[in-house]
Protein backbone atom coordinates (compact mmCIF):
# COMPACT_ATOMS: atom_id res chain seq x y z
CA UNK A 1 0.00 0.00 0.00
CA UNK A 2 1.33 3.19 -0.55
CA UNK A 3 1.37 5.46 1.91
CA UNK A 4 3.14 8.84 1.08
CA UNK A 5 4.20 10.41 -2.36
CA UNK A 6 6.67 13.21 -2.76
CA UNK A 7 6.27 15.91 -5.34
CA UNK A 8 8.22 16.23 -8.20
CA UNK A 9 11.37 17.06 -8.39
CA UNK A 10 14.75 18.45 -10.83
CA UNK A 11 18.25 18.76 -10.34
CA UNK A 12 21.48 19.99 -12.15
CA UNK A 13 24.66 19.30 -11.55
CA UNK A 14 28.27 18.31 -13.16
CA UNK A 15 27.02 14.89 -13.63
CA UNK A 16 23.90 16.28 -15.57
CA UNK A 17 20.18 17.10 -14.70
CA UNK A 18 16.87 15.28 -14.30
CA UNK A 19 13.81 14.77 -12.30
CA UNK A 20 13.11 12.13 -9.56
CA UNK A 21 10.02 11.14 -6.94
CA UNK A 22 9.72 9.35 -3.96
CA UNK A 23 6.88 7.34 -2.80
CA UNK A 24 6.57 5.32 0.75
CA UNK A 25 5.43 1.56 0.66
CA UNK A 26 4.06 -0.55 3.50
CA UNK A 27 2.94 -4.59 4.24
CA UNK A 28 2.47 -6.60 6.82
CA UNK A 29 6.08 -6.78 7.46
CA UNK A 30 7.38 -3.35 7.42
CA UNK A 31 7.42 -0.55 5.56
CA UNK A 32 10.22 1.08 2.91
CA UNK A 33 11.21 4.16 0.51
CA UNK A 34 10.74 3.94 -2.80
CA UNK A 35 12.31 6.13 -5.35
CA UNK A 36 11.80 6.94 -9.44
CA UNK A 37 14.08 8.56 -11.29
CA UNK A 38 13.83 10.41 -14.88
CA UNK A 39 11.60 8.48 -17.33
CA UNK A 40 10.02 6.28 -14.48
CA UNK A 41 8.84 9.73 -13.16
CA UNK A 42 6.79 9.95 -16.32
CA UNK A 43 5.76 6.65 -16.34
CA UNK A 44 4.43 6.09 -12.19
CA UNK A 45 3.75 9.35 -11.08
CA UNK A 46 0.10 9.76 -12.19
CA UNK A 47 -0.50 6.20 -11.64
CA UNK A 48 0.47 6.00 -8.31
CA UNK A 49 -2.41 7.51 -5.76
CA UNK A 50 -1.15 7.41 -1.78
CA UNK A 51 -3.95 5.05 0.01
CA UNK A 52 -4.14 2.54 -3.07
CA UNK A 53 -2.90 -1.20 -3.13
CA UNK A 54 -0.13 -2.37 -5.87
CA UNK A 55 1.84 -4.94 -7.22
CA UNK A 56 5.64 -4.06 -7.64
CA UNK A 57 8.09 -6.18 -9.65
CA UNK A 58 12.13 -5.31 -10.40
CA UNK A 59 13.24 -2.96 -8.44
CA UNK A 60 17.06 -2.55 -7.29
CA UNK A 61 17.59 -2.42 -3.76
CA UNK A 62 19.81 -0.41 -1.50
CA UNK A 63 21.35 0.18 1.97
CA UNK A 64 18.94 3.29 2.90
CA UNK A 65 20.62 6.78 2.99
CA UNK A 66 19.05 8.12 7.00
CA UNK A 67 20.38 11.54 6.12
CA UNK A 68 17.17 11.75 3.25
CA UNK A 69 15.08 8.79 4.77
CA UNK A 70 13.63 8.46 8.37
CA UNK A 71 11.29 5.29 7.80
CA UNK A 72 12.12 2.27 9.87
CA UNK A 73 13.95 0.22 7.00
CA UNK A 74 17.69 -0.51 6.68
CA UNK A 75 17.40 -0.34 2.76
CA UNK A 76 15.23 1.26 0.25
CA UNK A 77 14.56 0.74 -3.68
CA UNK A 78 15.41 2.52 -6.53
CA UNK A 79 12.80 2.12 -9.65
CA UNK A 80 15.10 0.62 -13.24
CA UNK A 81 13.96 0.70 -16.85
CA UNK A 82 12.45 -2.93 -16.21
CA UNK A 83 10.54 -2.20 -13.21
CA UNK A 84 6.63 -2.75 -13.37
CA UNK A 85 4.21 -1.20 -11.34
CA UNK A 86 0.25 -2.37 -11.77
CA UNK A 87 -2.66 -1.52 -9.38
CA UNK A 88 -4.24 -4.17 -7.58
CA UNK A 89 -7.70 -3.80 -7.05
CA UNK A 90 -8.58 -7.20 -5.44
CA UNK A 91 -7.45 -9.17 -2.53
CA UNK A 92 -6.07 -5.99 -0.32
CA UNK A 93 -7.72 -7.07 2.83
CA UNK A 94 -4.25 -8.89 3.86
CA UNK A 95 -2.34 -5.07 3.49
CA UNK A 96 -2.91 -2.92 6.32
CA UNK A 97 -4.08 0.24 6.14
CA UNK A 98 -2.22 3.28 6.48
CA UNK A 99 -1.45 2.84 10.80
CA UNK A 100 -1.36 6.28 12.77
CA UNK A 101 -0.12 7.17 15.78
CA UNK A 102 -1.81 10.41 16.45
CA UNK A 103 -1.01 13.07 19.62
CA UNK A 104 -2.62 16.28 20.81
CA UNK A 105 -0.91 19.79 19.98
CA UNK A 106 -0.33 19.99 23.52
CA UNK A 107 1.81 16.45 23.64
CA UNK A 108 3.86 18.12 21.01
CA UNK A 109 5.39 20.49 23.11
CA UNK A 110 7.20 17.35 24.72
CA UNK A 111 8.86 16.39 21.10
CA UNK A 112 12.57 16.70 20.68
CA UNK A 113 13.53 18.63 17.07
CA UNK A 114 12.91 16.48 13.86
CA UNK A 115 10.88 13.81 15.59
CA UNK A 116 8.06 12.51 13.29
CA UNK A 117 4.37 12.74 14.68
CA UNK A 118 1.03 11.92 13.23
CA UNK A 119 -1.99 14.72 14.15
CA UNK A 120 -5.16 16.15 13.40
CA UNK A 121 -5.95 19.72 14.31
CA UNK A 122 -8.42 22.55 12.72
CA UNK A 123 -7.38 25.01 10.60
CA UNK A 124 -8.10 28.19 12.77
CA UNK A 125 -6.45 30.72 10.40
CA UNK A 126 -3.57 31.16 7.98
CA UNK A 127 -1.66 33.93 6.34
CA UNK A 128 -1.79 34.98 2.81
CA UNK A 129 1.08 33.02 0.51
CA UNK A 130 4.03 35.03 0.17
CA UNK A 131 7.17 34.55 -2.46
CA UNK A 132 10.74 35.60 -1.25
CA UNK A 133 14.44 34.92 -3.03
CA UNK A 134 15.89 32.15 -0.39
CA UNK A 135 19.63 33.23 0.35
CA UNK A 136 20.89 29.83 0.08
CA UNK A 137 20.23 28.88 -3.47
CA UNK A 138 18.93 31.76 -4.67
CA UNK A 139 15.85 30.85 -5.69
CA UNK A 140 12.15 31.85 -5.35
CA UNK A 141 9.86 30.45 -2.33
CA UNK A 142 6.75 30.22 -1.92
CA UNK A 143 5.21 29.92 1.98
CA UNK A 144 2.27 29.65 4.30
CA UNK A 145 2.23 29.48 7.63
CA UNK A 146 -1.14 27.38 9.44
CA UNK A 147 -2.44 28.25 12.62
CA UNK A 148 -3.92 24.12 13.95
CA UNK A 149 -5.71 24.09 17.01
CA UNK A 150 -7.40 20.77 19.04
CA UNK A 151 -9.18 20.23 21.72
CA UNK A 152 -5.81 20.22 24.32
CA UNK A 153 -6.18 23.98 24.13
CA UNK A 154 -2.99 24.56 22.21
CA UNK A 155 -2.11 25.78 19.17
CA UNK A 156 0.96 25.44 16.21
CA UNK A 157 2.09 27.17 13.19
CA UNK A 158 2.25 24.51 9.96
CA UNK A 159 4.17 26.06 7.23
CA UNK A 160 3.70 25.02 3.52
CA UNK A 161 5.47 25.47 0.75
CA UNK A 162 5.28 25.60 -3.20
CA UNK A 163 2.40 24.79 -4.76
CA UNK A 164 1.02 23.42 -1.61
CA UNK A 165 1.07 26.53 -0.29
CA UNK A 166 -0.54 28.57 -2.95
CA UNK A 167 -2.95 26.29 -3.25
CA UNK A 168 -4.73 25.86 0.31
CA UNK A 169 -7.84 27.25 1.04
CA UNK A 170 -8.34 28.01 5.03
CA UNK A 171 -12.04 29.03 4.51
CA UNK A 172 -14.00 27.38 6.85
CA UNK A 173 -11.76 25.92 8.49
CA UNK A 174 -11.28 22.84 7.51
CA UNK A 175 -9.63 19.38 9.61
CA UNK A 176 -5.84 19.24 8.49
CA UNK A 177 -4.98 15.47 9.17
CA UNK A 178 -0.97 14.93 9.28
CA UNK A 179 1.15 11.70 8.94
CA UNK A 180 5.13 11.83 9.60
CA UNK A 181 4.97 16.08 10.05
CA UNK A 182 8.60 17.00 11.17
CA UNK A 183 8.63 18.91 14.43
CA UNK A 184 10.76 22.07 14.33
CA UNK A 185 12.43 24.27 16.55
CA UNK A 186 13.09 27.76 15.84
CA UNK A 187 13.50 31.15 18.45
CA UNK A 188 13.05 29.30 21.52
CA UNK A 189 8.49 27.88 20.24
CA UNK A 190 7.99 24.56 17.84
CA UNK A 191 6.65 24.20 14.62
CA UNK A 192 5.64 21.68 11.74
CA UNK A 193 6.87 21.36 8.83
CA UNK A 194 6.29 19.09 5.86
CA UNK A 195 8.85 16.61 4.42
CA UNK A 196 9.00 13.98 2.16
CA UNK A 197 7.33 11.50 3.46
CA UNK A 198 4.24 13.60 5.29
CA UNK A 199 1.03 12.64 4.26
CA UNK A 200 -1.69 15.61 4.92
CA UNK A 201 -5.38 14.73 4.08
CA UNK A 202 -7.86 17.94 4.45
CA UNK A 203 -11.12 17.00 5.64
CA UNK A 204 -9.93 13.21 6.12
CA UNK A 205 -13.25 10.98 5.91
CA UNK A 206 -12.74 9.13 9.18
CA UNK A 207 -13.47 8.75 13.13
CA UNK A 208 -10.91 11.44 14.67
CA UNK A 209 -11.43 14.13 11.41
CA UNK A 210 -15.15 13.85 12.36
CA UNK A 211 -14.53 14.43 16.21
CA UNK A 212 -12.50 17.50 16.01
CA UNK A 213 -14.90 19.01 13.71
CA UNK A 214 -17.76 18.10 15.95
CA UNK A 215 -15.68 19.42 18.95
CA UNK A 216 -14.38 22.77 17.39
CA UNK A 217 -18.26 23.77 16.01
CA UNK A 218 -19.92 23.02 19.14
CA UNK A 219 -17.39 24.92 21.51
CA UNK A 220 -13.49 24.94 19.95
CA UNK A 221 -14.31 28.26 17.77
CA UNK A 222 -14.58 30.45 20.55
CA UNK A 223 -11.90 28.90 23.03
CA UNK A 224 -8.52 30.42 23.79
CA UNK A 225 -5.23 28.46 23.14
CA UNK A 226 -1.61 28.39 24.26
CA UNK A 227 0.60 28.65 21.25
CA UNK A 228 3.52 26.36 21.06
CA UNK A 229 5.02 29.16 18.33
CA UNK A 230 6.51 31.81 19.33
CA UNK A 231 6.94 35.48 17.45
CA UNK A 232 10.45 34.36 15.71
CA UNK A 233 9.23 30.67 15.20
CA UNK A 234 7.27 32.53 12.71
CA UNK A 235 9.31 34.76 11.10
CA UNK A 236 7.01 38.00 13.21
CA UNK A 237 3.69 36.12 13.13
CA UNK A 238 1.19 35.12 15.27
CA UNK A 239 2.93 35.69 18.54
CA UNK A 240 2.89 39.12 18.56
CA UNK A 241 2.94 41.85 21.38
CA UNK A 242 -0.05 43.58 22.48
CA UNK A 243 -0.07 46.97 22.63
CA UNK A 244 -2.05 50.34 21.85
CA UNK A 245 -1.82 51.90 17.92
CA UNK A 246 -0.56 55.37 19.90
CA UNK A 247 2.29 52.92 21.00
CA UNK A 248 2.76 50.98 17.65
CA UNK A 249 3.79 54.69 16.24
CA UNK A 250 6.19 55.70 19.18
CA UNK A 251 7.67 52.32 18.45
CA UNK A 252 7.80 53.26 14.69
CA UNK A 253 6.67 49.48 13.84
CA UNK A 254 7.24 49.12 9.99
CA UNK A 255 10.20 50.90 9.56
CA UNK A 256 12.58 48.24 9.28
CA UNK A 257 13.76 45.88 7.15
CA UNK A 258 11.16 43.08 7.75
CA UNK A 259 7.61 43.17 9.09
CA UNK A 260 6.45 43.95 12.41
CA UNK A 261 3.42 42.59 14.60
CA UNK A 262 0.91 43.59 17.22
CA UNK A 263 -1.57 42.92 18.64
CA UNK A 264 -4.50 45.86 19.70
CA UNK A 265 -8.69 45.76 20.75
CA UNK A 266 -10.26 47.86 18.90
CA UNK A 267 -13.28 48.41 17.00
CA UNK A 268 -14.00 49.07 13.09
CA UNK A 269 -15.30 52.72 12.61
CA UNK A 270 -15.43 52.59 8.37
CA UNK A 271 -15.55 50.55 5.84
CA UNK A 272 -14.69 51.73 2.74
CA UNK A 273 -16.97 50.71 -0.11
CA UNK A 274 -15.17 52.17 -3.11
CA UNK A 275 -12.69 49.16 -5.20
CA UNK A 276 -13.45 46.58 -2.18
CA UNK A 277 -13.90 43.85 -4.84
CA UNK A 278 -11.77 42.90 -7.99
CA UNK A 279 -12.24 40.46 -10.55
CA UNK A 280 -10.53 37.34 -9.87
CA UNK A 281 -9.60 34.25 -11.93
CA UNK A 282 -12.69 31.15 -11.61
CA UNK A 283 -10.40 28.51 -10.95
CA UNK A 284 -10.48 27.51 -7.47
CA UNK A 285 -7.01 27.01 -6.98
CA UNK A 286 -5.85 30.55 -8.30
CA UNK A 287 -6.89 34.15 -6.91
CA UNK A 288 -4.94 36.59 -9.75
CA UNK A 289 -6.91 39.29 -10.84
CA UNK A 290 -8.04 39.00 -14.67
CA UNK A 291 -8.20 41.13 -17.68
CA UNK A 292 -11.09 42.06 -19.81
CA UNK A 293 -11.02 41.34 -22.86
CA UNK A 294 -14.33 43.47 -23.77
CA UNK A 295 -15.66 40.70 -26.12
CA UNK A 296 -17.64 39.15 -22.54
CA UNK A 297 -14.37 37.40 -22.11
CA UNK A 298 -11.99 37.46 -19.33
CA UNK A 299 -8.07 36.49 -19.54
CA UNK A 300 -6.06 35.46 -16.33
CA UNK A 301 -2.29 35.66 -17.30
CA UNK A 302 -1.44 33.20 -14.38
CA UNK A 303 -3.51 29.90 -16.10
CA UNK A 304 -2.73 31.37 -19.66
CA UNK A 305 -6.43 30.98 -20.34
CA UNK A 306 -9.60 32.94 -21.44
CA UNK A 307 -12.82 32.39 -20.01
CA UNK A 308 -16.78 33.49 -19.88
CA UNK A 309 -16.56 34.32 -15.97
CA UNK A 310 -14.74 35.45 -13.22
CA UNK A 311 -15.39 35.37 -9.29
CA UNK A 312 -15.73 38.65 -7.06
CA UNK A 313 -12.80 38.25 -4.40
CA UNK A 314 -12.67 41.07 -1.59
CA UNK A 315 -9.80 43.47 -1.01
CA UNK A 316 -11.24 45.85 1.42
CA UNK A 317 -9.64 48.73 3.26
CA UNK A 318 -11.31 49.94 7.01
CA UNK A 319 -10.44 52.41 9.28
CA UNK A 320 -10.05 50.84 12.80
CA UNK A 321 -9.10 52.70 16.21
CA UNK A 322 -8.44 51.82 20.11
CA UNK A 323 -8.48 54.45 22.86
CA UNK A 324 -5.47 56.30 21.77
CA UNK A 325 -5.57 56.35 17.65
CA UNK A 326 -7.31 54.66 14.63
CA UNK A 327 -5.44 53.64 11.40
CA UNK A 328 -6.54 52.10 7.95
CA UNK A 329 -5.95 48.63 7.52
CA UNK A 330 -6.04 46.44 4.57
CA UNK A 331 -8.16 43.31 4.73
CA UNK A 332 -7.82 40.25 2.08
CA UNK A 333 -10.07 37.82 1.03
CA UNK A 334 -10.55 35.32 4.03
CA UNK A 335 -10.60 38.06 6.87
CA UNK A 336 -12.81 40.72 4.99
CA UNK A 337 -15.31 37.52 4.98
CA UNK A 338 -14.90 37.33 8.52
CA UNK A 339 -15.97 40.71 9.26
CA UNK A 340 -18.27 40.85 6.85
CA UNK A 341 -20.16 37.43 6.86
CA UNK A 342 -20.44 37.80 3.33
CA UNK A 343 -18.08 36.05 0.31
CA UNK A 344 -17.21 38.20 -2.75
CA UNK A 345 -20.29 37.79 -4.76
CA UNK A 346 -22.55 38.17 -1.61
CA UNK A 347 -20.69 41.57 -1.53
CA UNK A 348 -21.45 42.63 -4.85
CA UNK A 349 -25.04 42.00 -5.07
CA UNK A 350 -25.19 43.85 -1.91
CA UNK A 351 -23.38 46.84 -3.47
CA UNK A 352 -26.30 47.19 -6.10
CA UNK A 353 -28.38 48.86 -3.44
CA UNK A 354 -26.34 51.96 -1.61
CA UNK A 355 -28.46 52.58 0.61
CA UNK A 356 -28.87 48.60 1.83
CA UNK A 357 -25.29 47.90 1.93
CA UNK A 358 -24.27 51.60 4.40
CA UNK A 359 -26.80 49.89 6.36
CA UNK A 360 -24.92 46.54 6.20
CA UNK A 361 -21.84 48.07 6.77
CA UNK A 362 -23.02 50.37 9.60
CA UNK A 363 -24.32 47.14 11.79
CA UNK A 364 -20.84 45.26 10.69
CA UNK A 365 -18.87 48.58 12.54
CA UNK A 366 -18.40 49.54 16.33
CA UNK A 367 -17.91 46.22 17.84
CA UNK A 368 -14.89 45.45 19.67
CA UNK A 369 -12.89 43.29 18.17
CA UNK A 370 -8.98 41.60 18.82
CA UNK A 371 -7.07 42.63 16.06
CA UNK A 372 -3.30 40.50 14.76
CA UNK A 373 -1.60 43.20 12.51
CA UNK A 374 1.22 43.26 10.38
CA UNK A 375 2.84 46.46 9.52
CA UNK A 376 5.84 47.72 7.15
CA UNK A 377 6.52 51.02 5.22
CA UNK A 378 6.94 49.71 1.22
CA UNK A 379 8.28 52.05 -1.26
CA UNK A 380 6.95 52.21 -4.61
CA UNK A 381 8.66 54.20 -6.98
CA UNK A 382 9.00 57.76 -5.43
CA UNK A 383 6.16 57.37 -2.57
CA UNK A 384 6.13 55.43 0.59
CA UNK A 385 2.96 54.03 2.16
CA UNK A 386 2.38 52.06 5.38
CA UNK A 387 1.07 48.81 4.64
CA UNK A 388 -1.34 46.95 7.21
CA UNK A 389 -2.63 43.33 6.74
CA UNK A 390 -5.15 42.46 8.72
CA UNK A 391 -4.70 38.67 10.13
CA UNK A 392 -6.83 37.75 12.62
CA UNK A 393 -9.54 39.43 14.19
């Protein structure tokens, strides 16, 4: 049965370049690495789907290399040009499912660095994506840090990367089920983070998935959790100071060269209606903003395709304010729904009416709120602006 699948993916080097996967088998014996290089990548990638059963002939086997493997198998196998790979769709009853050995966020605290635990815990919120240049290599990133909550009253920051990254969707919170998730330790808090071999089902279709979501509807939304992440763990984020917006200024937060946090109670005192929606691409997995063609067409650059519709995404800017100040504040997509209780196209049917949606607005204002902020002064061109993100309210 296979139990894990890596992503795919290139190198170059002296010795020439190529592409490679991984994938993670397991019997009623044991478990053990496989790995598919060049044009077995081609052939076995699509055809291999983590949960399914499947027969395996002609592989080459290998003492196991621990610095790029932690399963509990002395050797591993490398796919050849003769290997065969064929699904089996009968007689899996004597394979054993995929076994998990799941702990609460709070047990992880208790982990040493780069252990390997199995968990389930609710999405409770999650930054936008962001792309940087990584110093090391050089190359462009992709990240998002999760927020997972459970019902041991803790919380911990998952981060993502790549694709995986740009492609999760935190509305609603969904059940983030993990298998062999790498506990990390970084400015003194722990964190998870995905490696080859972690399995992570949203929404898994089974007992615990069903529990927590149970749990976290009836009373888990409005409890309050220790975080097991602290401010550097990640990179600013979610542990953040609290303090007043008179103070944020005296402390000139922004001005540096990353991102600052805080932390205020406050209330919203306008929302600004004007260019709080743009005109995003359809496909669920992307969020760029499209072009019109004029021709009842619209072209997102991103997917390289043309289509008859587009979905209303918010980008909405309000003024909050504490006892001491008020500020404007940006709000994307997932938190402006928050606030709002309405999605993008909820948002622009309302907007047909003026007078219905000031009204809207009004009764969405004045209520106090906790606020997680992110600050920085970005330059464009000539001009400098200070940049809020709303996270978390």
């Amino acid at each position: 049965r296979v139990t894990a699948k890596s992503n795919v993916r290139t190198w170059s080097n002296a010795k020439g370049e190529g592409k490679l996967f991984s994938f993670d088998l397991q019997d009623d014996s044991g478990e053990i690495k496989v790995t598919a290089f060049r044009d077995s990548v081609d052939k076995f990638y699509d055809l291999l789907e983590i949960d399914k059963v499947y027969y395996i002939s002609k592989c080459q086997i290998k003492a196991a290399n621990k610095q790029y493997s932690k399963m509990r198998n002395d050797y591993e196998m490398t796919t050849t040009n003769e290997t065969v790979i064929q699904l089996c769709q009968n007689d899996t009853d004597g394979v054993p499912q995929i076994r998990y050995d799941f702990i609460t966020i709070a047990e992880i605290g208790e982990k040493q660095a780069e252990s390997l635990i199995d968990m389930v815990g609710i999405c409770q919120e999650a930054t936008e994506a962001s792309t940087f240049i990584a110093k090391s290599t050089g190359r462009e990133c992709t990240k998002r840090d999760i927020t997972l909550v459970d019902h041991s009253n803790a919380s911990i920051v998952l981060t993502l990367w790549g694709d995986e990254a740009v492609n999760f969707e935190s509305r609603n919170n969904p059940v983030i089920l993990l298998k062999s998730v790498m506990v990390k330790e970084f400015g003194g808090g722990k964190t998870l983070g995905v490696v080859s071999s972690t399995v992570m089902k949203v929404n898994p279709d089974n007992a615990e998935g069903h529990k927590l979501r149970g749990w976290y509807e009836n009373q888990g939304s409005h409890g309050a959790y220790q975080s097991l992440s602290t401010k550097n763990a990640l990179g600013g984020g979610m542990g953040s100071e609290w303090m007043t917006l008179y103070e944020m200024k005296e402390k000139q937060l922004g001005t540096g060269d990353k991102p600052d946090y805080l932390q205020i109670v406050g209330m919203v005192h306008n929302i600004r209606h004007s260019n709080m929606l743009y005109k995003a691409c359809s496909a669920p997995e992307c969020n760029k903003k499209v072009i019109d063609n004029g021709n009842g067409t619209y072209r997102c650059e991103k997917c390289n395709i043309d289509g008859p519709s587009y979905k209303n995404r918010l980008l909405v800017n309000v003024l909050i304010g504490d006892w001491t100040s008020n500020r404007w504040v940006t709000l994307f997509a997932e938190v402006a729904e928050q606030i709002l209780q309405k999605n993008g196209d909820e948002v622009a049917a309302l907007l047909e009416d003026q007078t219905a949606a000031e009204a809207y607005f009004l009764e969405r204002s004045f209520r106090p709120m906790m606020f997680k902020l992110r600050t920085k002064i970005e330059t464009y061109g000539v001009s400098e602006s200070r940049a809020f993100i709303h996270i978390k309210f």
